[in-house]
PDB file of N, CA and C in Angstrom:
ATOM      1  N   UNK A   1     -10.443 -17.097   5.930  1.00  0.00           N
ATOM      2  CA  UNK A   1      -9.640 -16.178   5.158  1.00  0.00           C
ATOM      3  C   UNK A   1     -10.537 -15.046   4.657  1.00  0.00           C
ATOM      4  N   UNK A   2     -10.158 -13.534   4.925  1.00  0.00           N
ATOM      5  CA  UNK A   2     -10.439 -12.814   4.516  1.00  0.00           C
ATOM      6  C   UNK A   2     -10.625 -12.403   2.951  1.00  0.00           C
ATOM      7  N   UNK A   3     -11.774 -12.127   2.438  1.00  0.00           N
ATOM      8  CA  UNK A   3     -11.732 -11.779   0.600  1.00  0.00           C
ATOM      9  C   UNK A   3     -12.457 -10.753   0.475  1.00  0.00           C
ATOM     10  N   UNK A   4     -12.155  -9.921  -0.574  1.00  0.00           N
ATOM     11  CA  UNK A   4     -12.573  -8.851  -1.181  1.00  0.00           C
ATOM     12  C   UNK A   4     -13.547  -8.962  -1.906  1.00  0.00           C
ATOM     13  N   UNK A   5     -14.709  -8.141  -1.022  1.00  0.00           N
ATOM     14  CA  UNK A   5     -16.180  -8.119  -1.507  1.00  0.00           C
ATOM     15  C   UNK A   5     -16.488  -7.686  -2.819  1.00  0.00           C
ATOM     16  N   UNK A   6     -15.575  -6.764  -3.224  1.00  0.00           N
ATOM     17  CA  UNK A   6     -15.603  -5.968  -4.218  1.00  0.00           C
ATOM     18  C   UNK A   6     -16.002  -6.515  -5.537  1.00  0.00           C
ATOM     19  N   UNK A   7     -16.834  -6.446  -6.291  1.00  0.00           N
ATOM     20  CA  UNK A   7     -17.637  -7.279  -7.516  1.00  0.00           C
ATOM     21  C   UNK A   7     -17.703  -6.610  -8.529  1.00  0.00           C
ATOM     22  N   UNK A   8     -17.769  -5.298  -8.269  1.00  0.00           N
ATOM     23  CA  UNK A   8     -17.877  -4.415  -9.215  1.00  0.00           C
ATOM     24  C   UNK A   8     -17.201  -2.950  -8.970  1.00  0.00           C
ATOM     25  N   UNK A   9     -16.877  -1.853 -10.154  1.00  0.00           N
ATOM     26  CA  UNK A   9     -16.016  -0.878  -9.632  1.00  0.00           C
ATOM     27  C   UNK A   9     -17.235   0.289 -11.127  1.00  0.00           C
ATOM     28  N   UNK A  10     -16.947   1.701 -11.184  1.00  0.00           N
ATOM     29  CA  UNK A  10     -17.229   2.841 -12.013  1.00  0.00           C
ATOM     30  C   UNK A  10     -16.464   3.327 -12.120  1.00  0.00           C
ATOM     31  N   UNK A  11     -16.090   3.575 -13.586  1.00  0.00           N
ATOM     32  CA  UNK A  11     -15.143   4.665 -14.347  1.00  0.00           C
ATOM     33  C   UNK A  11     -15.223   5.862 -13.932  1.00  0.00           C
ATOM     34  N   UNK A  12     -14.497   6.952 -13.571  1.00  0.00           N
ATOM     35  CA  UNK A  12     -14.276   8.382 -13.397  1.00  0.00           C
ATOM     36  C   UNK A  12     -15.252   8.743 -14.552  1.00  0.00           C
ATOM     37  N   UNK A  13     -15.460   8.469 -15.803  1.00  0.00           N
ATOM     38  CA  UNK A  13     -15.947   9.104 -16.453  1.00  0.00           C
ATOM     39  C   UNK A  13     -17.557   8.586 -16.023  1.00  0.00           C
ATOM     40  N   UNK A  14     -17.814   7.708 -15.511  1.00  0.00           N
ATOM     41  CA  UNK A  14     -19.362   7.176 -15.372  1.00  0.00           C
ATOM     42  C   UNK A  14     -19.715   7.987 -13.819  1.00  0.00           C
ATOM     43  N   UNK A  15     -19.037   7.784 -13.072  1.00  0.00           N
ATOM     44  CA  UNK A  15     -19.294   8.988 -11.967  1.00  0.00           C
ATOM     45  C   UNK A  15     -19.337  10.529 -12.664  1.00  0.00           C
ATOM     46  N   UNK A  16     -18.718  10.898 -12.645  1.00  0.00           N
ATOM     47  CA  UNK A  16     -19.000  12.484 -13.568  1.00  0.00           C
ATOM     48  C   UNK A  16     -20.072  12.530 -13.921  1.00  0.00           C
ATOM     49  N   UNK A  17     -20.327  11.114 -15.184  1.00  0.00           N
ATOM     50  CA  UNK A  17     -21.695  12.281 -15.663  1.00  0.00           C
ATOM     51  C   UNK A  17     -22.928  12.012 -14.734  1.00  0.00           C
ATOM     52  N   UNK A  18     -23.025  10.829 -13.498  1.00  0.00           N
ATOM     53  CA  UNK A  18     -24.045  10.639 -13.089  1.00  0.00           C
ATOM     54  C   UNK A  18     -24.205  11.818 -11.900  1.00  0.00           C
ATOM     55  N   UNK A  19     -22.909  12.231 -11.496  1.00  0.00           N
ATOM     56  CA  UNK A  19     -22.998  13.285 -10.481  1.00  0.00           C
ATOM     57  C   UNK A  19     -22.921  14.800 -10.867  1.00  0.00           C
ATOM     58  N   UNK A  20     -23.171  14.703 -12.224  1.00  0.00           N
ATOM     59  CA  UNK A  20     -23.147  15.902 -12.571  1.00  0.00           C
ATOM     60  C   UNK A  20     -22.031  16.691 -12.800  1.00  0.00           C
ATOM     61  N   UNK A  21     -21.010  16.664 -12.619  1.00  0.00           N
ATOM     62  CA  UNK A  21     -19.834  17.160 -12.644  1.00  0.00           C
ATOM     63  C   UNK A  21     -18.623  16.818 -13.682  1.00  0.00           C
ATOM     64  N   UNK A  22     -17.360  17.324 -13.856  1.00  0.00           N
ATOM     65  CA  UNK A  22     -16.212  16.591 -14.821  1.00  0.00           C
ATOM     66  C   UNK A  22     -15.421  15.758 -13.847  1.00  0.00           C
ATOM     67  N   UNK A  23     -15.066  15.123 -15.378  1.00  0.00           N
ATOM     68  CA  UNK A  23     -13.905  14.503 -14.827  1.00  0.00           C
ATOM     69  C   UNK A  23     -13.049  14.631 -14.095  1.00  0.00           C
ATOM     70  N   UNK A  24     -12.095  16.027 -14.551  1.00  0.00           N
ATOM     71  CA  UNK A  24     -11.224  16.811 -14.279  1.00  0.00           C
ATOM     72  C   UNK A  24     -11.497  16.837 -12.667  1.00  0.00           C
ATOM     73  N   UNK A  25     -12.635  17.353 -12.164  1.00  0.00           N
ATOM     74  CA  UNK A  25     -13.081  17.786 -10.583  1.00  0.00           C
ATOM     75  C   UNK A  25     -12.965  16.581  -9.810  1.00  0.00           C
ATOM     76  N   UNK A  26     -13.402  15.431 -10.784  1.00  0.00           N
ATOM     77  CA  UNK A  26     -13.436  14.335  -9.319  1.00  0.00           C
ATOM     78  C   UNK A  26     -11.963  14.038  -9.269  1.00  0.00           C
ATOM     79  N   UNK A  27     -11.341  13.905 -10.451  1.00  0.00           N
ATOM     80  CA  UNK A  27      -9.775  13.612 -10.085  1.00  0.00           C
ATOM     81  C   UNK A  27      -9.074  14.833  -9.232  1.00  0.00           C
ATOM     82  N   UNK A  28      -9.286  15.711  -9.135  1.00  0.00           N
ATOM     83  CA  UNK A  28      -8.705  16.398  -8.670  1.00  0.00           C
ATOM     84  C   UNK A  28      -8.743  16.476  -7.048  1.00  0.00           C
ATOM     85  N   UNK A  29     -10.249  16.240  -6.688  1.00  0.00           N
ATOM     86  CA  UNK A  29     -10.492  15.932  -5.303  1.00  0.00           C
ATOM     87  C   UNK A  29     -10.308  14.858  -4.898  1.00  0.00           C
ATOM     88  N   UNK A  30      -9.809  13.506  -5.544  1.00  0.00           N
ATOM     89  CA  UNK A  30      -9.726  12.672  -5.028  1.00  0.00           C
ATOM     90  C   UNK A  30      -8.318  12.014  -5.205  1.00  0.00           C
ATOM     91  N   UNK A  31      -6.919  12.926  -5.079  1.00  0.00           N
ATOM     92  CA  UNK A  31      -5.792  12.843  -5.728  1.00  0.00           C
ATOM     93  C   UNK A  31      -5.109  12.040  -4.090  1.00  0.00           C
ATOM     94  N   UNK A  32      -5.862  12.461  -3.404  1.00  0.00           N
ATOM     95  CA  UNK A  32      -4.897  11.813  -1.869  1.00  0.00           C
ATOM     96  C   UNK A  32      -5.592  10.131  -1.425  1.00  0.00           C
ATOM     97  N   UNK A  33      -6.696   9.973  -2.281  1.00  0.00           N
ATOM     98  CA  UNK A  33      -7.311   8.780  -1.627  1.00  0.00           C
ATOM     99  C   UNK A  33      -7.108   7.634  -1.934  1.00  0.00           C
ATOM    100  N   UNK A  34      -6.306   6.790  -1.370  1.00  0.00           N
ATOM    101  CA  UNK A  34      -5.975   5.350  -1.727  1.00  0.00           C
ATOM    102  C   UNK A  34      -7.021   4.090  -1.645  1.00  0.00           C
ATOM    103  N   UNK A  35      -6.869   2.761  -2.224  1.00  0.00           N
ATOM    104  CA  UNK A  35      -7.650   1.741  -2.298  1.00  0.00           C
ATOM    105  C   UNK A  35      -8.502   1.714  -1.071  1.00  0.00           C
ATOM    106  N   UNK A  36      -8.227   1.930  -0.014  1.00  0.00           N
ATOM    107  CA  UNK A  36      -8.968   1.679   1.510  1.00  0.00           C
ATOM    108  C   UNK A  36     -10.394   2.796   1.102  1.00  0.00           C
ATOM    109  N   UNK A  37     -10.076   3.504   0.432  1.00  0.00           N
ATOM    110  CA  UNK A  37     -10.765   4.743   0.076  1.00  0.00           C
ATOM    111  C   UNK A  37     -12.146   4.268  -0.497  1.00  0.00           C
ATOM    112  N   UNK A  38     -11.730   3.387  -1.590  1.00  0.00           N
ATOM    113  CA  UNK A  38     -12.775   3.043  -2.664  1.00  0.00           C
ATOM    114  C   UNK A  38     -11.526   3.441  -4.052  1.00  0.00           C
ATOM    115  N   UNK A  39     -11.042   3.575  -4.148  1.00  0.00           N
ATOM    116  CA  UNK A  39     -10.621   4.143  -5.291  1.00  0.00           C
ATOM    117  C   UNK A  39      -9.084   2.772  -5.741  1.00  0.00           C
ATOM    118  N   UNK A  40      -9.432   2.560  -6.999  1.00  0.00           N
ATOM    119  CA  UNK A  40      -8.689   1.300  -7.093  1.00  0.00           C
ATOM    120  C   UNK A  40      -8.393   2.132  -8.743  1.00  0.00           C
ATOM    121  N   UNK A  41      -7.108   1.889  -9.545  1.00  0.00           N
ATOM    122  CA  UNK A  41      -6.882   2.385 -11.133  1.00  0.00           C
ATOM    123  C   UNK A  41      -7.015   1.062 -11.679  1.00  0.00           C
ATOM    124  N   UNK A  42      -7.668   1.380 -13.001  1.00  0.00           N
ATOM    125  CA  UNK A  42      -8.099  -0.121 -13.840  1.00  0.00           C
ATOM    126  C   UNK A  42      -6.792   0.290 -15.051  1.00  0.00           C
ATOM    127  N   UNK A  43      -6.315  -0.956 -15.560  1.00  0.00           N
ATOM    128  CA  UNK A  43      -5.341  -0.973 -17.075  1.00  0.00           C
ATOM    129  C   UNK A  43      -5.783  -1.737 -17.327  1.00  0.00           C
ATOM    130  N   UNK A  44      -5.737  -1.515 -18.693  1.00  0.00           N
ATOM    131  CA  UNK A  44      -5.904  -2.684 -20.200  1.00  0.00           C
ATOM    132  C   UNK A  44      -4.884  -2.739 -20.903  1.00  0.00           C
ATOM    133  N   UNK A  45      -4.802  -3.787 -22.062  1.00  0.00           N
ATOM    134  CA  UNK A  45      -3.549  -4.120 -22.575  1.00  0.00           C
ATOM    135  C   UNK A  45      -3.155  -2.905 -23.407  1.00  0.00           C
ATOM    136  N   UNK A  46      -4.122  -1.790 -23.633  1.00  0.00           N
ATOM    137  CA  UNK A  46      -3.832  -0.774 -24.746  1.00  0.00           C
ATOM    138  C   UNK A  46      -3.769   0.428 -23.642  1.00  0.00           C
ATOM    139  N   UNK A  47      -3.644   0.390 -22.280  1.00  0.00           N
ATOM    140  CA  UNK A  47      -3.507   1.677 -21.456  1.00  0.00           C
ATOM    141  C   UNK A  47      -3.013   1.767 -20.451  1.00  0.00           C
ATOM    142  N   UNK A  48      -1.797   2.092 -20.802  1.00  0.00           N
ATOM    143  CA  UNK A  48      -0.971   2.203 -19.633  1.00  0.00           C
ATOM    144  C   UNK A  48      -0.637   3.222 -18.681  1.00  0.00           C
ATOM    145  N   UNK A  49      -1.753   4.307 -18.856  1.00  0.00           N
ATOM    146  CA  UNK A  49      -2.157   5.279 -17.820  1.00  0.00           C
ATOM    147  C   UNK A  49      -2.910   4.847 -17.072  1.00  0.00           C
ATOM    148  N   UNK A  50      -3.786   4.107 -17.543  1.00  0.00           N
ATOM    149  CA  UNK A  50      -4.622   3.404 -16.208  1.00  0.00           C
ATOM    150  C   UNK A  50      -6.477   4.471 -16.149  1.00  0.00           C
ATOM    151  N   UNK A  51      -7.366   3.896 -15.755  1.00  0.00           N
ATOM    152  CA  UNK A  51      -8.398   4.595 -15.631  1.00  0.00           C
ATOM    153  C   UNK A  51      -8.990   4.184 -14.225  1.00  0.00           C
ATOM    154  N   UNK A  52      -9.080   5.583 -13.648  1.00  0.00           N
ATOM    155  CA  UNK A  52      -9.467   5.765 -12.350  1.00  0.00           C
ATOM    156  C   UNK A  52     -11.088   5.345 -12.105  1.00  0.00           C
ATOM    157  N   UNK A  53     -10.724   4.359 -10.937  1.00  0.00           N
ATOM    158  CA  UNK A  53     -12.423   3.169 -10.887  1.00  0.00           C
ATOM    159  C   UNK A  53     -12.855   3.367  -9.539  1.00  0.00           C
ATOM    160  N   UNK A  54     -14.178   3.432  -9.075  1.00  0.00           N
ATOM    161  CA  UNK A  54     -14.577   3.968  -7.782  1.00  0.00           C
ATOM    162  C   UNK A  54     -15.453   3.019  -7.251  1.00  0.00           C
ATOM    163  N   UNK A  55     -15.491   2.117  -6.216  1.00  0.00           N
ATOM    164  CA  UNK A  55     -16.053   1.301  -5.563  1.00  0.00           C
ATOM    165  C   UNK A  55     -17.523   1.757  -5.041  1.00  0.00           C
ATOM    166  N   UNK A  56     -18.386   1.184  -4.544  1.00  0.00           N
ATOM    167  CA  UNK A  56     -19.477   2.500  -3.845  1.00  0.00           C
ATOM    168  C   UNK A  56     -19.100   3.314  -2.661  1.00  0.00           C
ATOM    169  N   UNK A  57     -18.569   2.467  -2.304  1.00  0.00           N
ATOM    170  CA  UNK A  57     -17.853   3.398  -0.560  1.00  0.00           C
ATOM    171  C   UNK A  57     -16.989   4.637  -1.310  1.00  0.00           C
ATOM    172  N   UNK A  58     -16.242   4.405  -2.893  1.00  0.00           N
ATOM    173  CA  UNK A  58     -15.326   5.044  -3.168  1.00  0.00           C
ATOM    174  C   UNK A  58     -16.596   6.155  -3.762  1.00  0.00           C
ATOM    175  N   UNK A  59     -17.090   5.648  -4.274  1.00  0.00           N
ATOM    176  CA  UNK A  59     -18.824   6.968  -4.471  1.00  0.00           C
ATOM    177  C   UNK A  59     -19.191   7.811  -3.434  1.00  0.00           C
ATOM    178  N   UNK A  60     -19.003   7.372  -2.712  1.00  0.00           N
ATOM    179  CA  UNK A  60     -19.774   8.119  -1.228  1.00  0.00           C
ATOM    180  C   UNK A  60     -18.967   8.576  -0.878  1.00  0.00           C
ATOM    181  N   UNK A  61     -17.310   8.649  -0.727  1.00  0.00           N
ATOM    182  CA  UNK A  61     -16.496   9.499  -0.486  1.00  0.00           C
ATOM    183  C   UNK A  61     -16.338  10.163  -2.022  1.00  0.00           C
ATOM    184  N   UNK A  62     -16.566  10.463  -2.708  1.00  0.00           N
ATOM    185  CA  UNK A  62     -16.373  11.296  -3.756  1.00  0.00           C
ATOM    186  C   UNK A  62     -17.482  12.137  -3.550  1.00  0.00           C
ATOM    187  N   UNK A  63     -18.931  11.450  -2.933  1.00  0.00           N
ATOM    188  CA  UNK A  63     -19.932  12.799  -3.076  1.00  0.00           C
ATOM    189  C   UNK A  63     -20.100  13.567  -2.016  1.00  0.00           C
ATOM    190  N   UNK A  64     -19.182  13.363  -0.585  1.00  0.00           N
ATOM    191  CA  UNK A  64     -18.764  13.970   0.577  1.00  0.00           C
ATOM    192  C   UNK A  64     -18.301  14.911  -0.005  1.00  0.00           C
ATOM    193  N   UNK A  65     -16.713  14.411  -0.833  1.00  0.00           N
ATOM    194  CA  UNK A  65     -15.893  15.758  -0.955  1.00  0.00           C
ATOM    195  C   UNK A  65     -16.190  16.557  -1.901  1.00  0.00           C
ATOM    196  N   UNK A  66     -17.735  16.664  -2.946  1.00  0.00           N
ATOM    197  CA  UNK A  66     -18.245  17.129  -3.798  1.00  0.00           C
ATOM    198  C   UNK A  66     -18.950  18.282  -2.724  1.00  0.00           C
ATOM    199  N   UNK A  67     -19.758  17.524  -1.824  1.00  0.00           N
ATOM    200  CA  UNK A  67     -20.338  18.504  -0.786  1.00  0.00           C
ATOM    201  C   UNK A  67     -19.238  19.658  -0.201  1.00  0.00           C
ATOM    202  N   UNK A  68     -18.203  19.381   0.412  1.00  0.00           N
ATOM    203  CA  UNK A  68     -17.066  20.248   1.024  1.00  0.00           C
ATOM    204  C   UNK A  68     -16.619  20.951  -0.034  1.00  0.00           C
ATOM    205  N   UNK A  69     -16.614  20.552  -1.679  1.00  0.00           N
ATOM    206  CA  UNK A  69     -16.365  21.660  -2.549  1.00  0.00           C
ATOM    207  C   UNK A  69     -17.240  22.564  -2.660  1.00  0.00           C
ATOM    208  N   UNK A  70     -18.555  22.577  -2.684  1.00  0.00           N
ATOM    209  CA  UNK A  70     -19.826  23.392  -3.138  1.00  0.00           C
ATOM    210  C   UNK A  70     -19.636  24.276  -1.888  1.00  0.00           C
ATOM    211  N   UNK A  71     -19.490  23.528  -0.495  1.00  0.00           N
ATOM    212  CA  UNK A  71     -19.244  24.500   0.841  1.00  0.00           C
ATOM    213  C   UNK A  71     -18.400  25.708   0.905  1.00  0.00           C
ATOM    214  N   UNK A  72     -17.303  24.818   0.581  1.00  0.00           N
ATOM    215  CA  UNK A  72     -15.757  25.950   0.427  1.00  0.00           C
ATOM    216  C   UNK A  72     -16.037  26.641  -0.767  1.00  0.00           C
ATOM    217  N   UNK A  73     -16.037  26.065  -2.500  1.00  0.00           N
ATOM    218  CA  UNK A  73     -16.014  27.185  -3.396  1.00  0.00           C
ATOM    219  C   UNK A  73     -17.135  26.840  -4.003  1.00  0.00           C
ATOM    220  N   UNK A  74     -18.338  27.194  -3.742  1.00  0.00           N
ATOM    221  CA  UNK A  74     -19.532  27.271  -4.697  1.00  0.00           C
ATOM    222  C   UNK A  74     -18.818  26.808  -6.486  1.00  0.00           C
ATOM    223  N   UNK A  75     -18.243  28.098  -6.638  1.00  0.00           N
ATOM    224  CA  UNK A  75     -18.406  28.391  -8.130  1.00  0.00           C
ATOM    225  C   UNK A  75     -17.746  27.511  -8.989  1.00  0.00           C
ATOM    226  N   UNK A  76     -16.700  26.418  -7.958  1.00  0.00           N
ATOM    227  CA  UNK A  76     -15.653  25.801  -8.630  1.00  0.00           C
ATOM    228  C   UNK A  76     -16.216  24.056  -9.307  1.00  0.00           C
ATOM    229  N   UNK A  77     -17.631  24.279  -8.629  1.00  0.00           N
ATOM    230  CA  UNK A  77     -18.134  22.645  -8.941  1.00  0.00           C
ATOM    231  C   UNK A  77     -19.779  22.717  -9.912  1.00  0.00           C
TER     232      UNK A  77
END
């Protein structure tokens, strides 16, 4: 039987500040990418918006599409 390696996940806000960037930017680039992605939403009993959590694979596609932002708009990242 297949199981999910996954052991550990990073807050949107713990990516940001390690990559240098906001919040705001990684959510924004990463609005199409589903669980297969790396990208899984965490809730707690007090949040029912949910906080956006990034696997490492989900890291490495966030610092791809960090690269294709700096490519396309320098000024926007």
């Amino acid at each position: 039987m297949q199981r999910n390696k996954v052991h550990h996940v990073y807050t949107v806000d713990r990516v940001a500040r390690d990559l240098g960037v906001s919040e705001e930017l990684i959510q924004e680039l990463t609005l199409g990418l589903e669980p297969e992605d790396g990208v899984i939403w965490v809730y707690s009993a007090n949040d029912d918006d949910g906080i956006l959590a990034f696997n490492d694979e989900g890291i490495e596609k966030v610092e791809l599409l960090l690269e294709e932002c700096h490519r396309v708009s320098p000024s926007k990242a």
